[in-house]
PDB file of N, CA and C in Angstrom:
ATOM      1  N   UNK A   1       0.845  -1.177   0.000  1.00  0.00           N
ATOM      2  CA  UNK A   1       0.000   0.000   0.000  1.00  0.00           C
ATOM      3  C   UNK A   1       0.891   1.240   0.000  1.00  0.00           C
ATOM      4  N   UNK A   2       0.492   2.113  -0.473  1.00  0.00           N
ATOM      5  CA  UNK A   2       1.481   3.220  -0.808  1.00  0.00           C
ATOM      6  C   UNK A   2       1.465   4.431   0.034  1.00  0.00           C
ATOM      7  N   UNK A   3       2.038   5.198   0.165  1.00  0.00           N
ATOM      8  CA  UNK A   3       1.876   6.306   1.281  1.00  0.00           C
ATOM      9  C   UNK A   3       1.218   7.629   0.874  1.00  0.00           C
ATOM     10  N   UNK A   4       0.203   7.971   1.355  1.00  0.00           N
ATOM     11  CA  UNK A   4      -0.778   9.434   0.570  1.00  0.00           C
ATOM     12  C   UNK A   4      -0.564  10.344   2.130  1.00  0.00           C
ATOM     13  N   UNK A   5      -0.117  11.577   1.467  1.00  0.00           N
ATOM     14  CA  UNK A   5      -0.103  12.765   1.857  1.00  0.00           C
ATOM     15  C   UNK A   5      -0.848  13.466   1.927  1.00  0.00           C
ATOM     16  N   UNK A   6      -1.577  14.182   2.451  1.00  0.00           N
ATOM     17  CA  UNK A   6      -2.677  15.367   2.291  1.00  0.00           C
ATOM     18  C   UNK A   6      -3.562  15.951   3.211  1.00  0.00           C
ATOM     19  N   UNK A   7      -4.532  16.112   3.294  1.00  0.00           N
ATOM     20  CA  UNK A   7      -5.414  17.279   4.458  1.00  0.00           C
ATOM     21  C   UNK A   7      -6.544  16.697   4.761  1.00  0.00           C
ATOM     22  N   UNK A   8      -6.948  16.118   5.681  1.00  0.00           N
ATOM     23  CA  UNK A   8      -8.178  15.689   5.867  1.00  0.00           C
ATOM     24  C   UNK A   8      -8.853  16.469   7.037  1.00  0.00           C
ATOM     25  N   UNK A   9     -10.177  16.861   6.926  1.00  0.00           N
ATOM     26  CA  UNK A   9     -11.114  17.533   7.899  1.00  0.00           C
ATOM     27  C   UNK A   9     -12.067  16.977   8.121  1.00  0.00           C
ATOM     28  N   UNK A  10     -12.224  16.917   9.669  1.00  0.00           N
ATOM     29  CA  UNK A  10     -13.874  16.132  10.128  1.00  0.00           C
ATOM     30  C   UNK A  10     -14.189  17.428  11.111  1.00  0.00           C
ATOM     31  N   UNK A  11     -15.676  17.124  11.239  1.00  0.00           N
ATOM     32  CA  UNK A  11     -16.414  18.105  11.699  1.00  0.00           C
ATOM     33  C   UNK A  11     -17.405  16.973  12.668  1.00  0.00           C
ATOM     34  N   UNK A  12     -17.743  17.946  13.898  1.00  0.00           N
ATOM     35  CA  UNK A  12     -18.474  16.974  15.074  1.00  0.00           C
ATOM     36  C   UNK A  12     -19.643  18.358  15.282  1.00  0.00           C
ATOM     37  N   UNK A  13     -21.142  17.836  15.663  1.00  0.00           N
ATOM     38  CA  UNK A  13     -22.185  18.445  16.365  1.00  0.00           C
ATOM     39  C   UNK A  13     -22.781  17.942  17.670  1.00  0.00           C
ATOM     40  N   UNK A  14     -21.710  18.509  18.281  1.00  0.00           N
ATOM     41  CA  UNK A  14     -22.121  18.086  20.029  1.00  0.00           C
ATOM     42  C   UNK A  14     -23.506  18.427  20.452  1.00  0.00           C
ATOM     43  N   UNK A  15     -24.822  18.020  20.541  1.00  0.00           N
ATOM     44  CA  UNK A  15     -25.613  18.786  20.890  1.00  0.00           C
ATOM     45  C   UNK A  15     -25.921  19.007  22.221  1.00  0.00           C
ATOM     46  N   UNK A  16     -26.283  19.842  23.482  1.00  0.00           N
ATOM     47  CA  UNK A  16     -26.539  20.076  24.542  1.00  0.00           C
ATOM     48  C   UNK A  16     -27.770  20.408  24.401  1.00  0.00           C
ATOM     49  N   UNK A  17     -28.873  20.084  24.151  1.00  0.00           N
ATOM     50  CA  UNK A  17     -30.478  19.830  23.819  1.00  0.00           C
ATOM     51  C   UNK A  17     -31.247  19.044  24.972  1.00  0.00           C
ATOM     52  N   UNK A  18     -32.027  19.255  25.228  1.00  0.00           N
ATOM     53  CA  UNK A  18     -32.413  17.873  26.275  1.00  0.00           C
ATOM     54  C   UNK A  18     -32.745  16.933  25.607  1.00  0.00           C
ATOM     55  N   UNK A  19     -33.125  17.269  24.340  1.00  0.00           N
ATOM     56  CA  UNK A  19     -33.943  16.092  23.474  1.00  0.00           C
ATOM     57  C   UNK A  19     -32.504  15.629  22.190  1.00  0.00           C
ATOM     58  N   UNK A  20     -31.596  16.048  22.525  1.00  0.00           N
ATOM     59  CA  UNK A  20     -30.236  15.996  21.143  1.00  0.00           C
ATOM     60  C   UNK A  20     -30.372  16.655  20.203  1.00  0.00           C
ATOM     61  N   UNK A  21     -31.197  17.631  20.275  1.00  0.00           N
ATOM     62  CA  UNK A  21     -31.438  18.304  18.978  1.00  0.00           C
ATOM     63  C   UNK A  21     -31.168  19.396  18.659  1.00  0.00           C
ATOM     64  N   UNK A  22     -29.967  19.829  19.487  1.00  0.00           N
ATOM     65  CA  UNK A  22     -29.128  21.298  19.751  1.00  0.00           C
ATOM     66  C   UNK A  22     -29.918  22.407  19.965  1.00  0.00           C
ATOM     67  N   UNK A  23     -31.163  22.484  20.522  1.00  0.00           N
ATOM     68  CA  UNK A  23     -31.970  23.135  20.795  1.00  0.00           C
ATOM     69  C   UNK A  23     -31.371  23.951  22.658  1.00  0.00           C
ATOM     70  N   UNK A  24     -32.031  25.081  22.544  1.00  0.00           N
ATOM     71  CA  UNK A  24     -31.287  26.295  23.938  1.00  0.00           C
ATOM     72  C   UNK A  24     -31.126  25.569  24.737  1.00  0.00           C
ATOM     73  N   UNK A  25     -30.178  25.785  25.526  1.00  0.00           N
ATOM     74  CA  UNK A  25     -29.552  25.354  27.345  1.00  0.00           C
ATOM     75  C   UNK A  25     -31.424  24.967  27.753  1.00  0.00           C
ATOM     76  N   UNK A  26     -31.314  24.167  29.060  1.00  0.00           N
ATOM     77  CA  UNK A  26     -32.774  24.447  29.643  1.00  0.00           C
ATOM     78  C   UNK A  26     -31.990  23.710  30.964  1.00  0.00           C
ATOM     79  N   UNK A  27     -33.079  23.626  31.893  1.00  0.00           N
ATOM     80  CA  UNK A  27     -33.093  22.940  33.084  1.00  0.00           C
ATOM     81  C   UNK A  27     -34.148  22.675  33.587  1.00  0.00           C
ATOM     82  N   UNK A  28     -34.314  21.465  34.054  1.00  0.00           N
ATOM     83  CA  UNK A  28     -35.571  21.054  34.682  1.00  0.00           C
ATOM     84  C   UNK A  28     -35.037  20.749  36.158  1.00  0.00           C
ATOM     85  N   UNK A  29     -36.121  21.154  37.266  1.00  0.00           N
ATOM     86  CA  UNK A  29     -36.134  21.512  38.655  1.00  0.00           C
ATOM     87  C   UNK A  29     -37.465  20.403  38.959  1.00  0.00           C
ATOM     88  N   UNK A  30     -37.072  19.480  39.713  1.00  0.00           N
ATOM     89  CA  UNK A  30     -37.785  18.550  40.445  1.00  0.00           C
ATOM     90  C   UNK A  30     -37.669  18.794  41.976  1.00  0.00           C
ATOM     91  N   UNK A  31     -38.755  18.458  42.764  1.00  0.00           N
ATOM     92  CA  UNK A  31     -38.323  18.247  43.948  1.00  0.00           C
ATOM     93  C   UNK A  31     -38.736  16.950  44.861  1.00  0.00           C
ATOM     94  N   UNK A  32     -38.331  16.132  46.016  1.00  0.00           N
ATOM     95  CA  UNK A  32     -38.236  14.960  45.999  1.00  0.00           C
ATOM     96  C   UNK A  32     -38.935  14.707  47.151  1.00  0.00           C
ATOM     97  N   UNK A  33     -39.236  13.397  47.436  1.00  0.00           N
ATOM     98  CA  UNK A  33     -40.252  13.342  48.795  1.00  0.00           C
ATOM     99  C   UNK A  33     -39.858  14.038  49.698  1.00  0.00           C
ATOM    100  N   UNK A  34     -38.242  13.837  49.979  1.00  0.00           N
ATOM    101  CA  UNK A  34     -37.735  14.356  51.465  1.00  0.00           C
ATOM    102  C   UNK A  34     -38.071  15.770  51.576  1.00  0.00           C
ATOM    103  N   UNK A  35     -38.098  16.488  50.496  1.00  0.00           N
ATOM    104  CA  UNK A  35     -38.180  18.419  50.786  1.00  0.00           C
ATOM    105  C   UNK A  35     -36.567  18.789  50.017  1.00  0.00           C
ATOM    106  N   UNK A  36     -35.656  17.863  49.274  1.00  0.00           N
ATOM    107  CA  UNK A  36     -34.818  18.400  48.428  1.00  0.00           C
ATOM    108  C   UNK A  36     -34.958  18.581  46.961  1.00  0.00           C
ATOM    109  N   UNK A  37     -34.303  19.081  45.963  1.00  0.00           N
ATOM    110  CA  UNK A  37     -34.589  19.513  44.709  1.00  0.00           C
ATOM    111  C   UNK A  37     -32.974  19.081  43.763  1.00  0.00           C
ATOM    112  N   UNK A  38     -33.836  18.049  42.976  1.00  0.00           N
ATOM    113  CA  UNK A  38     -33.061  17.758  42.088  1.00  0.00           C
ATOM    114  C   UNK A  38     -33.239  18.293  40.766  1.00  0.00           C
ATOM    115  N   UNK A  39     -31.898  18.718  40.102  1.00  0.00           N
ATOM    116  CA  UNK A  39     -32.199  19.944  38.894  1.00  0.00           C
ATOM    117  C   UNK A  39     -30.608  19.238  37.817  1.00  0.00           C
ATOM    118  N   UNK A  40     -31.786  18.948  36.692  1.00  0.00           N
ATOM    119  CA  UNK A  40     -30.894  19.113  35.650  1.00  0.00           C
ATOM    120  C   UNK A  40     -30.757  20.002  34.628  1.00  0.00           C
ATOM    121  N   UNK A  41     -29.837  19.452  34.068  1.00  0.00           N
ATOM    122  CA  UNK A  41     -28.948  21.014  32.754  1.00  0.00           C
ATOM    123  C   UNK A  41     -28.675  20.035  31.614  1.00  0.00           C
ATOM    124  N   UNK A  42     -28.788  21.127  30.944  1.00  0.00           N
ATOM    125  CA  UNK A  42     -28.587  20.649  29.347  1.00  0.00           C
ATOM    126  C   UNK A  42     -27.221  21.016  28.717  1.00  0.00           C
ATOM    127  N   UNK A  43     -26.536  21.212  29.946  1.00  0.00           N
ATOM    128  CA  UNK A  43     -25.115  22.228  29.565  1.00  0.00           C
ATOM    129  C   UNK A  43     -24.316  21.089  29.441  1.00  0.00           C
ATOM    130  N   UNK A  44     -22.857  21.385  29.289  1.00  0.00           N
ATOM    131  CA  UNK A  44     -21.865  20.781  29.013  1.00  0.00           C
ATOM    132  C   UNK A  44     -21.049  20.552  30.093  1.00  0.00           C
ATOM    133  N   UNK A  45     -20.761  19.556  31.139  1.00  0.00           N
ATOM    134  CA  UNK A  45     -20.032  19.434  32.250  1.00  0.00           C
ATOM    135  C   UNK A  45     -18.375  20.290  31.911  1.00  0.00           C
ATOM    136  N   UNK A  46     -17.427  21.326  31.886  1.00  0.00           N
ATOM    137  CA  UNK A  46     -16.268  21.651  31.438  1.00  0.00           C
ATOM    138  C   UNK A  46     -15.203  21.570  32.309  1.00  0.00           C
ATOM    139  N   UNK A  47     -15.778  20.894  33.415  1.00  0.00           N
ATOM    140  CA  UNK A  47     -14.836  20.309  34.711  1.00  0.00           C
ATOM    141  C   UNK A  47     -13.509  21.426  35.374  1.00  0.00           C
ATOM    142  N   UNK A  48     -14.401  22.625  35.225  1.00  0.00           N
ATOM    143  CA  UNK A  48     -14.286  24.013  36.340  1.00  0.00           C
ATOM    144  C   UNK A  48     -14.872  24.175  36.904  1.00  0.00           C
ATOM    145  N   UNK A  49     -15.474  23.366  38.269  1.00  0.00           N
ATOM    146  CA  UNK A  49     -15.912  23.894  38.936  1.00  0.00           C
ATOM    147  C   UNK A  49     -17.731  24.116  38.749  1.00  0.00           C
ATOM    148  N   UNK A  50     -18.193  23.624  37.208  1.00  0.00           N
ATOM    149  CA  UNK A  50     -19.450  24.057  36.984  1.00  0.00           C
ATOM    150  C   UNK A  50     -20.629  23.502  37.720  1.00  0.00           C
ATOM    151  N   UNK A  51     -20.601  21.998  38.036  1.00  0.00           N
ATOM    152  CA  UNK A  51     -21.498  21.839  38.553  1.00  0.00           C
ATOM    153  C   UNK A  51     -21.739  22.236  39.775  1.00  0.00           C
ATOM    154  N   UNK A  52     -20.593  22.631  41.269  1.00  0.00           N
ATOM    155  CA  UNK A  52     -20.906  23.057  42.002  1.00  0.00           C
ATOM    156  C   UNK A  52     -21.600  24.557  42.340  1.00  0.00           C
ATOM    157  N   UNK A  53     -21.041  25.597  41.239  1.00  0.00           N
ATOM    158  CA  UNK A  53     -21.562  26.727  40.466  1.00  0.00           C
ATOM    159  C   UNK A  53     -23.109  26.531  40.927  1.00  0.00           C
ATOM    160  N   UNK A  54     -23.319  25.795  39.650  1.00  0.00           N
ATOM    161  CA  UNK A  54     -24.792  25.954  39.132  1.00  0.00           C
ATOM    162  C   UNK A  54     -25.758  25.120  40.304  1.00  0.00           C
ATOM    163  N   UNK A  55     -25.093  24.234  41.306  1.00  0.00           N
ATOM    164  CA  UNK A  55     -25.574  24.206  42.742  1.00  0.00           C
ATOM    165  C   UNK A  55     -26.301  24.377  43.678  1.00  0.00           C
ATOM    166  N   UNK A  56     -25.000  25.867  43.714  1.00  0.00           N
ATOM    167  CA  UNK A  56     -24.889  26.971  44.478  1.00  0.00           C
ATOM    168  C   UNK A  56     -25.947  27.775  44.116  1.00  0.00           C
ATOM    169  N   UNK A  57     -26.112  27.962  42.661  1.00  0.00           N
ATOM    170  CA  UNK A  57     -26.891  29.324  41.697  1.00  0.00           C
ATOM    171  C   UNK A  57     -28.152  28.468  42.275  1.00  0.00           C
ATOM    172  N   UNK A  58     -28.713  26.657  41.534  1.00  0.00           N
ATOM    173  CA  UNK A  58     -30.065  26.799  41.857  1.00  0.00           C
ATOM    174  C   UNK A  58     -30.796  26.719  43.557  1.00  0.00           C
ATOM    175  N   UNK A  59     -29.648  26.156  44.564  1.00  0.00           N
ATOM    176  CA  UNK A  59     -30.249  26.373  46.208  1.00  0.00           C
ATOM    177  C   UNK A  59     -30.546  27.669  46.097  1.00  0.00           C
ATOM    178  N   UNK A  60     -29.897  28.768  45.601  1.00  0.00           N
ATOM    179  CA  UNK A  60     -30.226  30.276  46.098  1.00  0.00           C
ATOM    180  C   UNK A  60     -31.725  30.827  45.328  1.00  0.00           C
ATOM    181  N   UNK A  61     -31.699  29.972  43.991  1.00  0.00           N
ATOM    182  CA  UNK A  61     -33.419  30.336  43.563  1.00  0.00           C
ATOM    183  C   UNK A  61     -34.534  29.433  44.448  1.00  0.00           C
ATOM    184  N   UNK A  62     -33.831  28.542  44.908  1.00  0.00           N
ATOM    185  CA  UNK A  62     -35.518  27.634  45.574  1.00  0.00           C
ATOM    186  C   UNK A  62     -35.111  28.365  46.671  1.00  0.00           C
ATOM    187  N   UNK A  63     -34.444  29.122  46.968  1.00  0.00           N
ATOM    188  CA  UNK A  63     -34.687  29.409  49.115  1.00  0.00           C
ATOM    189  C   UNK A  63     -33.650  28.232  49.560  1.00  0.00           C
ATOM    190  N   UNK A  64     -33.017  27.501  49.334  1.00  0.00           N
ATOM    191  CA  UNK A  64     -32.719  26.602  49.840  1.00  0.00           C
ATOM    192  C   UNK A  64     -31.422  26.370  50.752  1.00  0.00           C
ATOM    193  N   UNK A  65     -30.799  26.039  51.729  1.00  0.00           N
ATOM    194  CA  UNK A  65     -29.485  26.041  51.887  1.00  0.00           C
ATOM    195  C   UNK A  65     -28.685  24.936  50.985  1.00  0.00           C
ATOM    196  N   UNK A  66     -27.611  25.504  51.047  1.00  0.00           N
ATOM    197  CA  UNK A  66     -26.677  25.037  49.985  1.00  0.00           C
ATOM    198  C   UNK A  66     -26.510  23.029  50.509  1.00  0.00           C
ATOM    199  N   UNK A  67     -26.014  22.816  51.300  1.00  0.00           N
ATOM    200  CA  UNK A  67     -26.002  21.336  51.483  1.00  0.00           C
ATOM    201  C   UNK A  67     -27.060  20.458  51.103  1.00  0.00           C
ATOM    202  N   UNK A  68     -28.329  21.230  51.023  1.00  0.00           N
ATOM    203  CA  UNK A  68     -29.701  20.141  50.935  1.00  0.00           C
ATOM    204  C   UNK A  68     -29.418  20.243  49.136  1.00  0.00           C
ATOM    205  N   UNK A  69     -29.209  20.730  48.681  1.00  0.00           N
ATOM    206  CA  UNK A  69     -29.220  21.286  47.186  1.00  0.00           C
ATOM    207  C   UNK A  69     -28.362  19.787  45.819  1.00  0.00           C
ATOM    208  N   UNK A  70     -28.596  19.117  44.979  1.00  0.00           N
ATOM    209  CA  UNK A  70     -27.875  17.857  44.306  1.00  0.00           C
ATOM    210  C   UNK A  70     -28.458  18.648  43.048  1.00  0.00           C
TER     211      UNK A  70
END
């Protein structure tokens, strides 16, 4: 087999959709028998720190203290 030289390009569509369909950020906010609130994101985990962030951000919209908060 012979040796080829040249340029190849690939292209990727990560989607962060809830449904995969690259549709806006969202989050859905549940809350659970005990009286805590489980909340997901449609974001991209970028392993700074984000999920404790966004935590922090949703205990402070339910009223909540920060430890009861997943």
């Amino acid at each position: 087999m012979a040796i080829r030289r040249g340029r190849g390009v690939a292209a990727i569509n990560y989607p962060t959709g809830m449904n995969l369909g690259g549709d806006p950020t969202q989050a859905l906010v549940h809350s659970t028998p005990t009286g805590n609130f489980m909340v997901t994101l449609s974001s991209v985990d970028l392993g700074q720190g984000m999920k404790q962030i966004m935590a922090q951000i949703c205990a402070m919209i339910c009223f909540m203290p920060w430890p009861r908060s997943t």
